[in-house]
Protein backbone atom coordinates (compact mmCIF):
# COMPACT_ATOMS: atom_id res chain seq x y z
CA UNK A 1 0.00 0.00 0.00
CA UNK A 2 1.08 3.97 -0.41
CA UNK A 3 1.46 4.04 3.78
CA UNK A 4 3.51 1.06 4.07
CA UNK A 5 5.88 2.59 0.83
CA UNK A 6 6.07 5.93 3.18
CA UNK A 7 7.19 4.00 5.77
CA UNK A 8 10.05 2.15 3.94
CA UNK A 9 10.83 5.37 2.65
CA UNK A 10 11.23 7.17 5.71
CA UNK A 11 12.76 4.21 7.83
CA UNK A 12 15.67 4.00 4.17
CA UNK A 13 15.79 8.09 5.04
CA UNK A 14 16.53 7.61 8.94
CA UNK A 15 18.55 4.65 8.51
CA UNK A 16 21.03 6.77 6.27
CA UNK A 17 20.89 9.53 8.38
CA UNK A 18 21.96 7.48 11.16
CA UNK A 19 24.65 5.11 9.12
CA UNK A 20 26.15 9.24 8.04
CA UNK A 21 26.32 9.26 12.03
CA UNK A 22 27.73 6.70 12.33
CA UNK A 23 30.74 7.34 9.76
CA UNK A 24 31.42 10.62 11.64
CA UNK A 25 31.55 9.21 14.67
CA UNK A 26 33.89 6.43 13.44
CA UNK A 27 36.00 9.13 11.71
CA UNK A 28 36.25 11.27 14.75
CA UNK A 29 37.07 8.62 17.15
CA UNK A 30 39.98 7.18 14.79
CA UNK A 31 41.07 10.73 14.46
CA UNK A 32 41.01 11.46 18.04
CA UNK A 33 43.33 7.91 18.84
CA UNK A 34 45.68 8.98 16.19
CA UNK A 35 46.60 11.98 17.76
């Protein structure tokens, strides 16, 4: 149905969001114990 594509479409959206977050994070932790 056109609520349950919404809902994929906004869970893909947050779950991108998040896995950006994520890489950030990583990156600024592995930063941070290079120094």
């Amino acid at each position: 149905t056109y609520e349950q594509l919404v809902a994929l479409e906004n869970k893909f959206k947050t779950t991108r969001y998040l896995s950006v977050c994520e890489r950030l994070n990583l990156a600024l932790s592995l930063s941070l114990t290079e120094t």
